[in-house]
PDB file of N, CA and C in Angstrom:
ATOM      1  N   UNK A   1      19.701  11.012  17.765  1.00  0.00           N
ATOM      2  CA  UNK A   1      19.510  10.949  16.335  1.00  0.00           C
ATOM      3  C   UNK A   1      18.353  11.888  15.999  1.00  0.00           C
ATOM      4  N   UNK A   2      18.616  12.561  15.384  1.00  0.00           N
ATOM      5  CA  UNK A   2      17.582  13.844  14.597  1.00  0.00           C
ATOM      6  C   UNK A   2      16.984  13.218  13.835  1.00  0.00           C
ATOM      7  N   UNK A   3      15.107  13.107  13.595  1.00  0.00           N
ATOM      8  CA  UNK A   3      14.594  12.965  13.141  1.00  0.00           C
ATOM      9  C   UNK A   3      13.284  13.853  12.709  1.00  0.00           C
ATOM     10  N   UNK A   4      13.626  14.379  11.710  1.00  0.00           N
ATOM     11  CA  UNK A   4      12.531  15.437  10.826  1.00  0.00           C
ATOM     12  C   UNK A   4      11.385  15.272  11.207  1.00  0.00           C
ATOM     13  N   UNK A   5      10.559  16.494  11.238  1.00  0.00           N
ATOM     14  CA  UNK A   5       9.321  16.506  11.968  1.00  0.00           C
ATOM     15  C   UNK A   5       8.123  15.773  10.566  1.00  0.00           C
ATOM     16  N   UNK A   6       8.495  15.879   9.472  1.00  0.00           N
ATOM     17  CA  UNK A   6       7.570  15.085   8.662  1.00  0.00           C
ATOM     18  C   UNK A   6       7.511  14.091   8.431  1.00  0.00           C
ATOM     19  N   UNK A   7       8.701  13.271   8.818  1.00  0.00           N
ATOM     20  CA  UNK A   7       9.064  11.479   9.093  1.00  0.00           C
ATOM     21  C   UNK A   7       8.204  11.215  10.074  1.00  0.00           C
ATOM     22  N   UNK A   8       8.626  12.233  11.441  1.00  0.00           N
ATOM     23  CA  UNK A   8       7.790  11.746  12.749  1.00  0.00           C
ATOM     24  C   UNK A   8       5.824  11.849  12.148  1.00  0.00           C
ATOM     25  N   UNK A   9       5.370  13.083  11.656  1.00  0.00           N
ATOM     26  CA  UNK A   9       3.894  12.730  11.592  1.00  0.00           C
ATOM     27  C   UNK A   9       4.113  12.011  10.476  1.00  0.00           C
ATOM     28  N   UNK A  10       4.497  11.124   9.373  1.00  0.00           N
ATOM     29  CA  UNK A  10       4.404  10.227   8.435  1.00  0.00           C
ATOM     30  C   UNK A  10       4.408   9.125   9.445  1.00  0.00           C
ATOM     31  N   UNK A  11       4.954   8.634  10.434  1.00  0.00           N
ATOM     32  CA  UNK A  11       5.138   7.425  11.562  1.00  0.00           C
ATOM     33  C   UNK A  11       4.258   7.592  12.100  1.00  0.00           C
ATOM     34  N   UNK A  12       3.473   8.880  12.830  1.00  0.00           N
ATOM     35  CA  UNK A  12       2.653   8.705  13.875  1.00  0.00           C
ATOM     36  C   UNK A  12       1.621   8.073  12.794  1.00  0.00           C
ATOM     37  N   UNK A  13       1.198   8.557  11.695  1.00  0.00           N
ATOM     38  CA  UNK A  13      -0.332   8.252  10.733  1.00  0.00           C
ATOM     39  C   UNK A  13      -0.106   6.641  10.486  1.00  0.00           C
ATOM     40  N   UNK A  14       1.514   6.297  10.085  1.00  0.00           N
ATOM     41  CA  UNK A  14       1.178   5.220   9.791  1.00  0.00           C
ATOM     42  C   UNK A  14       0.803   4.365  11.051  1.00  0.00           C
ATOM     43  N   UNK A  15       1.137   4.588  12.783  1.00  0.00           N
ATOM     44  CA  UNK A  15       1.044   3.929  13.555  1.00  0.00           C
ATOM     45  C   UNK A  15      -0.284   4.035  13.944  1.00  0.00           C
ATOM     46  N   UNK A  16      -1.031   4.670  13.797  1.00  0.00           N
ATOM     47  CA  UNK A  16      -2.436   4.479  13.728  1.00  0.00           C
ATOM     48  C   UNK A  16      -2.998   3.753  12.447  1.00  0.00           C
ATOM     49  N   UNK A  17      -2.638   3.629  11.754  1.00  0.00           N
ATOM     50  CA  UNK A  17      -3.198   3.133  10.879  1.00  0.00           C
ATOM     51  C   UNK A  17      -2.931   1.164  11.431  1.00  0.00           C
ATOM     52  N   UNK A  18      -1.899   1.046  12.177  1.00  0.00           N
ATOM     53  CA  UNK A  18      -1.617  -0.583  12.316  1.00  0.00           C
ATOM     54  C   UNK A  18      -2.424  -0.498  13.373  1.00  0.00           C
ATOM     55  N   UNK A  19      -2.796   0.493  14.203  1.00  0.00           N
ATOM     56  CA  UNK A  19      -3.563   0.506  15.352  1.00  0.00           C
ATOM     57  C   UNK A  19      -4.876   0.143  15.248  1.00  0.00           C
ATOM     58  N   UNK A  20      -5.375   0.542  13.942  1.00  0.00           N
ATOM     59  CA  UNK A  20      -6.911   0.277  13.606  1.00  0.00           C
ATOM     60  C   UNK A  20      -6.931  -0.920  12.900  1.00  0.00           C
ATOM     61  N   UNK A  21      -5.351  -1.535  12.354  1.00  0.00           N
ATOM     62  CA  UNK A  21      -5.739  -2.973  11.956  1.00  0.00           C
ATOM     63  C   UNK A  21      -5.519  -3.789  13.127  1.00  0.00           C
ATOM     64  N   UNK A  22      -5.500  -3.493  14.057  1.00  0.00           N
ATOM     65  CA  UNK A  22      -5.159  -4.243  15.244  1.00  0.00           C
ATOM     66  C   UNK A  22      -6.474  -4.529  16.088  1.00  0.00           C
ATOM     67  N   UNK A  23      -7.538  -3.352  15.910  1.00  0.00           N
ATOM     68  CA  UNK A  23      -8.631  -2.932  16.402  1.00  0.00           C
ATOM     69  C   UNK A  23      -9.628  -4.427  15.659  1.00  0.00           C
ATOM     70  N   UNK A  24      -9.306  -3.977  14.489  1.00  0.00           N
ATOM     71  CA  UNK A  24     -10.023  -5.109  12.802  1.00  0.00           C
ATOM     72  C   UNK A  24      -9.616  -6.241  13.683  1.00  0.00           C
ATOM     73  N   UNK A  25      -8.652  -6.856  13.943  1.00  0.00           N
ATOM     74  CA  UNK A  25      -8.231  -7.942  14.151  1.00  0.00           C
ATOM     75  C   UNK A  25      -9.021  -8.781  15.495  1.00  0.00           C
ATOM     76  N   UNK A  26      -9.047  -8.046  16.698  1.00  0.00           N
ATOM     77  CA  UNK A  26      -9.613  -8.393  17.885  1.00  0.00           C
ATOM     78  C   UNK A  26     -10.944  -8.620  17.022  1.00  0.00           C
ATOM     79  N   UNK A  27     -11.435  -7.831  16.598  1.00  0.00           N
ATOM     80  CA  UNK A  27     -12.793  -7.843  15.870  1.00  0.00           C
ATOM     81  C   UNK A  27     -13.362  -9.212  15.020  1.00  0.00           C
ATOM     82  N   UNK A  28     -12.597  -9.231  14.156  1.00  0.00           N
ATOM     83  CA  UNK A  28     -12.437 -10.569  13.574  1.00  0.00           C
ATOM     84  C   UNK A  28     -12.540 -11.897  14.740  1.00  0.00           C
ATOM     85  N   UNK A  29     -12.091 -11.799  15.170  1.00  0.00           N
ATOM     86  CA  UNK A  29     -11.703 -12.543  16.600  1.00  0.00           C
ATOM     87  C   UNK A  29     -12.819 -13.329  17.181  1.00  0.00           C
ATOM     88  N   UNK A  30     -13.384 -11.472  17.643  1.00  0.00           N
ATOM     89  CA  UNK A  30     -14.430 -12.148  18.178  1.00  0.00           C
ATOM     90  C   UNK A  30     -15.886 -12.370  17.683  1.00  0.00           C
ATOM     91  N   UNK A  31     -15.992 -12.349  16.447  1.00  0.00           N
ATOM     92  CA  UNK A  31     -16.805 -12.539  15.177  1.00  0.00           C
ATOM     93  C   UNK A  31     -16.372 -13.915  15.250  1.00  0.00           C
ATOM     94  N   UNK A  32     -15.221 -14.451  15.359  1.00  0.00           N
ATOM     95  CA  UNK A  32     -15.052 -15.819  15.001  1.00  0.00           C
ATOM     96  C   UNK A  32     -14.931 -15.954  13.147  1.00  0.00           C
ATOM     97  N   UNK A  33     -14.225 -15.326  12.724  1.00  0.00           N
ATOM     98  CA  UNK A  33     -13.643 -15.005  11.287  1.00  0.00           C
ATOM     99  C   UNK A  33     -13.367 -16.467  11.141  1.00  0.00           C
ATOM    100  N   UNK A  34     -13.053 -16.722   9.840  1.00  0.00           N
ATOM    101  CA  UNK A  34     -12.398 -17.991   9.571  1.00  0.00           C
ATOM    102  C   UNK A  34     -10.623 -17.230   9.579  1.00  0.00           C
ATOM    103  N   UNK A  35     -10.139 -18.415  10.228  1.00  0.00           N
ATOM    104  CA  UNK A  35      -8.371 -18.395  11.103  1.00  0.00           C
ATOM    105  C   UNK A  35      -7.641 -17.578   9.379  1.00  0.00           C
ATOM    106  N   UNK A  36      -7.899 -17.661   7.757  1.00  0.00           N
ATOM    107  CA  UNK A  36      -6.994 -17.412   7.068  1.00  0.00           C
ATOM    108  C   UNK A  36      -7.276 -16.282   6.406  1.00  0.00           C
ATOM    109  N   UNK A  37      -8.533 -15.808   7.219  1.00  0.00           N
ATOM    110  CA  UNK A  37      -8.878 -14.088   6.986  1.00  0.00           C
ATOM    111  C   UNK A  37      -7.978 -13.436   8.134  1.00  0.00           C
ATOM    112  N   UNK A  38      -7.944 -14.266   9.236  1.00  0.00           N
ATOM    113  CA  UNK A  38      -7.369 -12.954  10.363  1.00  0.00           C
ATOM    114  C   UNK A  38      -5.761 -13.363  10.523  1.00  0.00           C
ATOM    115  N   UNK A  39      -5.300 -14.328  10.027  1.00  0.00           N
ATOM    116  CA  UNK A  39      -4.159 -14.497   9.693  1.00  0.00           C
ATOM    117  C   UNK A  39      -3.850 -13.661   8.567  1.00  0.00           C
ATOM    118  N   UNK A  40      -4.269 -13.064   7.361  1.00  0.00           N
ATOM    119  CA  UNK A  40      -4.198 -12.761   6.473  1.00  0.00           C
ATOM    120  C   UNK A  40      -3.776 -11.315   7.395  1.00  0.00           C
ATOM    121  N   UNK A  41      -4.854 -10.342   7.963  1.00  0.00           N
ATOM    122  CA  UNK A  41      -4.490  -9.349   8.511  1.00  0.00           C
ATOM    123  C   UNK A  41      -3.348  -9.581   9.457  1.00  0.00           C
ATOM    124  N   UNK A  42      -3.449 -10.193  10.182  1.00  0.00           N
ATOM    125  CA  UNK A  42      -2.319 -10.486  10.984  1.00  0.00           C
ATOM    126  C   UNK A  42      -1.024 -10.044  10.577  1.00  0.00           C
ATOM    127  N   UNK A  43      -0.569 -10.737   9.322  1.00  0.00           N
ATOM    128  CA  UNK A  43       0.434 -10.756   8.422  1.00  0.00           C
ATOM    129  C   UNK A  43       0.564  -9.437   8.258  1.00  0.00           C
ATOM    130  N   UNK A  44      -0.384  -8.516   7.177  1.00  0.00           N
ATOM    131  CA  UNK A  44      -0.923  -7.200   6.729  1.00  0.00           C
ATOM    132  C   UNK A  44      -0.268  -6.318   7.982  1.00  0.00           C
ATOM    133  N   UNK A  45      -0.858  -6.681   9.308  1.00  0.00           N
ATOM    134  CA  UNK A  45      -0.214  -5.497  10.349  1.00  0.00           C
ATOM    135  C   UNK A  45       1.440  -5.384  10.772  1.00  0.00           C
ATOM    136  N   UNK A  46       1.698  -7.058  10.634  1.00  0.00           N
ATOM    137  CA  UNK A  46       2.977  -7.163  11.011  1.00  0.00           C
ATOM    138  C   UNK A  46       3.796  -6.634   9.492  1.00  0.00           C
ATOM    139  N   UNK A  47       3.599  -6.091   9.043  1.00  0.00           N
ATOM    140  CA  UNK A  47       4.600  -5.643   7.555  1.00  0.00           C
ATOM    141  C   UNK A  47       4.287  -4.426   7.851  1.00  0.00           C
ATOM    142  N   UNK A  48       2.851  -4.070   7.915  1.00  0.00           N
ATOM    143  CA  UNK A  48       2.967  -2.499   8.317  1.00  0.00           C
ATOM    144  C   UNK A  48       4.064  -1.405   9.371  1.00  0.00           C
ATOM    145  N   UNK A  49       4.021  -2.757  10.544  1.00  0.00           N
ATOM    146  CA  UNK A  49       4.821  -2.384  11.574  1.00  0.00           C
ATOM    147  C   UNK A  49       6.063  -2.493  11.442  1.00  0.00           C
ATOM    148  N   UNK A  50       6.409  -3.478  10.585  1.00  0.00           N
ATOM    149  CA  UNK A  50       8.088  -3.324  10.108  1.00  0.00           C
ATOM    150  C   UNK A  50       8.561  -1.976   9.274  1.00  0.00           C
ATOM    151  N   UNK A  51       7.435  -1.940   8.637  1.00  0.00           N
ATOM    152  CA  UNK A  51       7.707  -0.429   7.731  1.00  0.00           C
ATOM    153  C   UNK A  51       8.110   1.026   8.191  1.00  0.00           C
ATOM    154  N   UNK A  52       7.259   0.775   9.597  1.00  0.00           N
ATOM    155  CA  UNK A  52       7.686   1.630  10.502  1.00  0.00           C
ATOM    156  C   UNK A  52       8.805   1.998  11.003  1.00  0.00           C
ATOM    157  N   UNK A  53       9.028   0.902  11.512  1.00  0.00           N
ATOM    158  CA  UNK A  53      10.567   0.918  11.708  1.00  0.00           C
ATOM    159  C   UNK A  53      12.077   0.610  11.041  1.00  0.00           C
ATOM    160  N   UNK A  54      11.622   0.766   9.498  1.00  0.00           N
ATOM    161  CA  UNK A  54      12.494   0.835   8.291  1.00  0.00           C
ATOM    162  C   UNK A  54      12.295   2.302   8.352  1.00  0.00           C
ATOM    163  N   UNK A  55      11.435   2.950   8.405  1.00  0.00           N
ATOM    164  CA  UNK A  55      11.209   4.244   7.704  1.00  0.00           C
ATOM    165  C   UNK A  55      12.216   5.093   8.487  1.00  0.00           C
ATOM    166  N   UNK A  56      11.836   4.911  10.156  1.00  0.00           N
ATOM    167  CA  UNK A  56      12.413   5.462  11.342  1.00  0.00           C
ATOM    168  C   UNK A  56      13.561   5.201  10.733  1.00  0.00           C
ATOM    169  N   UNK A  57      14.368   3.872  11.065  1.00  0.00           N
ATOM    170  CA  UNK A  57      16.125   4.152  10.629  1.00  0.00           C
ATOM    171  C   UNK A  57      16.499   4.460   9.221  1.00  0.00           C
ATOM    172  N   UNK A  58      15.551   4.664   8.593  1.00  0.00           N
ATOM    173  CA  UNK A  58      16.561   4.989   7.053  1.00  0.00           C
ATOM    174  C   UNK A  58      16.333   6.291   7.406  1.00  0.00           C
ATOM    175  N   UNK A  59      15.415   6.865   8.036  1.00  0.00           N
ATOM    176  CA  UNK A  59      15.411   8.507   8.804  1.00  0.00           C
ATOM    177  C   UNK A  59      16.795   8.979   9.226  1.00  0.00           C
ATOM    178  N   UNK A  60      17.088   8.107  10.227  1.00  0.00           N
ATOM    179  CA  UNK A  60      18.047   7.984  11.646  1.00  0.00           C
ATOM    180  C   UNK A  60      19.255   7.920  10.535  1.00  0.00           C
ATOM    181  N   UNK A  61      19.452   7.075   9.833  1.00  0.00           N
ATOM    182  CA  UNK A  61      20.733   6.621   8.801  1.00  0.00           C
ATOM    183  C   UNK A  61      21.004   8.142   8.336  1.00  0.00           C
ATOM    184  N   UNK A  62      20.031   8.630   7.580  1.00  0.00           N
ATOM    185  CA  UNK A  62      20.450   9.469   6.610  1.00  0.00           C
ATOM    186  C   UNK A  62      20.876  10.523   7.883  1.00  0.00           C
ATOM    187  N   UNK A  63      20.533  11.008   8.569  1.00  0.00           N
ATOM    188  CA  UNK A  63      20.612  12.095   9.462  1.00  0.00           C
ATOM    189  C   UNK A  63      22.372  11.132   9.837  1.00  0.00           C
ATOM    190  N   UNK A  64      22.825  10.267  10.266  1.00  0.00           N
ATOM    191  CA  UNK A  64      23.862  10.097  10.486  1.00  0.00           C
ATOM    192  C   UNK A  64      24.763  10.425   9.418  1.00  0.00           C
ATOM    193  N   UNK A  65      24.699  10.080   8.146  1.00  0.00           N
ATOM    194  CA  UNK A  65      25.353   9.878   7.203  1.00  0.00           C
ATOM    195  C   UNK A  65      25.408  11.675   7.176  1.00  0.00           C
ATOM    196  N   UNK A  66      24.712  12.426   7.278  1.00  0.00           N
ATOM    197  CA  UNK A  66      24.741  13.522   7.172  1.00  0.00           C
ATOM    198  C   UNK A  66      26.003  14.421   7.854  1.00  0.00           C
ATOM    199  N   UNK A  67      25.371  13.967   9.105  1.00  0.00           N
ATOM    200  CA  UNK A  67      26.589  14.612  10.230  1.00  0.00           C
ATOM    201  C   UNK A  67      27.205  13.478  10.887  1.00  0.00           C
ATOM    202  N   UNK A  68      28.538  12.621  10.652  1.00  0.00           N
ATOM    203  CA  UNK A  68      28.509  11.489  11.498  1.00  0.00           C
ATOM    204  C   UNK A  68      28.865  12.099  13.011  1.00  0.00           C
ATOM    205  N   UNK A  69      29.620  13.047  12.835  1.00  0.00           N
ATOM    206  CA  UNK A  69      30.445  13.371  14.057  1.00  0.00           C
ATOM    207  C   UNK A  69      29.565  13.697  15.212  1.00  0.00           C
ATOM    208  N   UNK A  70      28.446  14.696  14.471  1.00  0.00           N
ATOM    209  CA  UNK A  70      26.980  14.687  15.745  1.00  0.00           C
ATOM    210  C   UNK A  70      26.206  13.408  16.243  1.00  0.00           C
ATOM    211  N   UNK A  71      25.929  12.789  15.214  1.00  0.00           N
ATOM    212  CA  UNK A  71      25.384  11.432  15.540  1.00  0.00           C
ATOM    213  C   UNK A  71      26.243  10.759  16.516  1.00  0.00           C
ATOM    214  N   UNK A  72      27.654  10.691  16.309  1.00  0.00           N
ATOM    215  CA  UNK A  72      28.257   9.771  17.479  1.00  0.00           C
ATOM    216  C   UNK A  72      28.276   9.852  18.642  1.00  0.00           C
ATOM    217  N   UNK A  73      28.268  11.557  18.950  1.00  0.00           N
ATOM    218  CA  UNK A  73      28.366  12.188  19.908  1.00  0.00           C
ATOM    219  C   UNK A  73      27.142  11.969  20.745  1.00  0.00           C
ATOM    220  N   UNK A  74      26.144  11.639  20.046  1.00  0.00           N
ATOM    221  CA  UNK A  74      24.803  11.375  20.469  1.00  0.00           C
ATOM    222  C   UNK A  74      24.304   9.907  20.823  1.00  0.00           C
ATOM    223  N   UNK A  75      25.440   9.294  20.702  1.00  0.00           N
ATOM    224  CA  UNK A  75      25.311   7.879  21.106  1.00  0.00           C
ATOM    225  C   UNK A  75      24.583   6.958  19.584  1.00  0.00           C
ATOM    226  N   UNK A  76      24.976   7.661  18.580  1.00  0.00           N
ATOM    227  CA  UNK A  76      24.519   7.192  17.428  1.00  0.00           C
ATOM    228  C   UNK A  76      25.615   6.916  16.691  1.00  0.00           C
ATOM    229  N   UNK A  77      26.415   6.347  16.495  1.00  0.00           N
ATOM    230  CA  UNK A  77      27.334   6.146  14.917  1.00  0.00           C
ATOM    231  C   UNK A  77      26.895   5.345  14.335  1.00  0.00           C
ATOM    232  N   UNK A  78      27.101   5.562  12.871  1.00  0.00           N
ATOM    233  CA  UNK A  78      26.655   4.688  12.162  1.00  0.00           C
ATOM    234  C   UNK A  78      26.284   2.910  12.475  1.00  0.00           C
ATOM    235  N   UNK A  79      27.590   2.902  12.789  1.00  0.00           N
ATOM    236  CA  UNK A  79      27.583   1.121  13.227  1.00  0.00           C
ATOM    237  C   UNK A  79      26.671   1.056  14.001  1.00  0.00           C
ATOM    238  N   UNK A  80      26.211   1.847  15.117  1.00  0.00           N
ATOM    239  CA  UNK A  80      24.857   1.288  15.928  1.00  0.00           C
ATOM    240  C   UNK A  80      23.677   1.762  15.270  1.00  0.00           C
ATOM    241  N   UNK A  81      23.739   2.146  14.062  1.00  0.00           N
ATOM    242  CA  UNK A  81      22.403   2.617  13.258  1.00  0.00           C
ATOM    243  C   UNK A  81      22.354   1.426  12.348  1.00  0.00           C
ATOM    244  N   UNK A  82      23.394   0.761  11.745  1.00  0.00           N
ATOM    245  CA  UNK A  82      23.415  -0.768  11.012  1.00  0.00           C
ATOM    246  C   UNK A  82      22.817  -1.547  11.752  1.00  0.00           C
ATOM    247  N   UNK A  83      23.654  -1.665  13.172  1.00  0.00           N
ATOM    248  CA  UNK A  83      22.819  -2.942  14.289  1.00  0.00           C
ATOM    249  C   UNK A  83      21.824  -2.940  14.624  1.00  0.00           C
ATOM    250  N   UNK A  84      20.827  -1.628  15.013  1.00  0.00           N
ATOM    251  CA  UNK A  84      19.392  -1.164  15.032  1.00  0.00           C
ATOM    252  C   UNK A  84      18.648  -2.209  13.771  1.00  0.00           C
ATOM    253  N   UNK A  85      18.981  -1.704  12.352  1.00  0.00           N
ATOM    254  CA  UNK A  85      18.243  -2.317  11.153  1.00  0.00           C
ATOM    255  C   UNK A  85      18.608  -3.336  11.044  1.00  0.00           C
ATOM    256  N   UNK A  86      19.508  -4.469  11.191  1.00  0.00           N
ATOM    257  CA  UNK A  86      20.246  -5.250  11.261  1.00  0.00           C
ATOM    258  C   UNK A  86      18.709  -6.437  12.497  1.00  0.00           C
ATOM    259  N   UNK A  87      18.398  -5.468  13.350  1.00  0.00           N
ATOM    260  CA  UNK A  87      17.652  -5.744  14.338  1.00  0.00           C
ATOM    261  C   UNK A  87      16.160  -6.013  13.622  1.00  0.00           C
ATOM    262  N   UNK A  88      15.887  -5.403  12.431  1.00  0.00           N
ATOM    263  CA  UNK A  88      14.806  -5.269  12.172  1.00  0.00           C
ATOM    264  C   UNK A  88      14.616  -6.092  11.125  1.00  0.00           C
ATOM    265  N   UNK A  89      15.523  -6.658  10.351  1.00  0.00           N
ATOM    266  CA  UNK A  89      15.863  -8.001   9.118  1.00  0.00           C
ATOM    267  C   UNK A  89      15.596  -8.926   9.528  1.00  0.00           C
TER     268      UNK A  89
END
């Protein structure tokens, strides 16, 4: 599945960015935060990280929808680009 080089650095920035709330989080931790501040981030990273991987297959989708016949050939058809996001719901 072909994925555009400005999707990929839009993914890498955002995956640093969950990386440094992940960093926040241990931090919190071991500060001994009260549990519904670092739950709060908690939450915050885990949506970030889903976003990620919405962004990736609506990437992956459109590039199928584009060319299906390459995509299949590539071990991509659509239907396993549904079950991927399907994966991520």
């Amino acid at each position: 599945m072909e994925i555009n080089d400005d999707v990929i650095d839009d993914l890498q920035r955002r995956l640093r960015r969950v990386e440094g709330q992940v960093r926040g989080i241990q931090g919190m931790l071991a500060e001994k935060r009260e549990c519904r501040d670092v739950v709060t981030q908690v939450a915050a990273a885990s949506r970030a990280l889903e976003q990620v991987g919405f962004r990736l297959l609506a990437a992956g989708l459109t590039s199928c929808l584009e060319d299906p016949e390459s995509s299949a050939a590539q071990g991509y058809p659509v239907s396993e680009v549904e079950r991927l996001f399907l994966k991520l719901a």
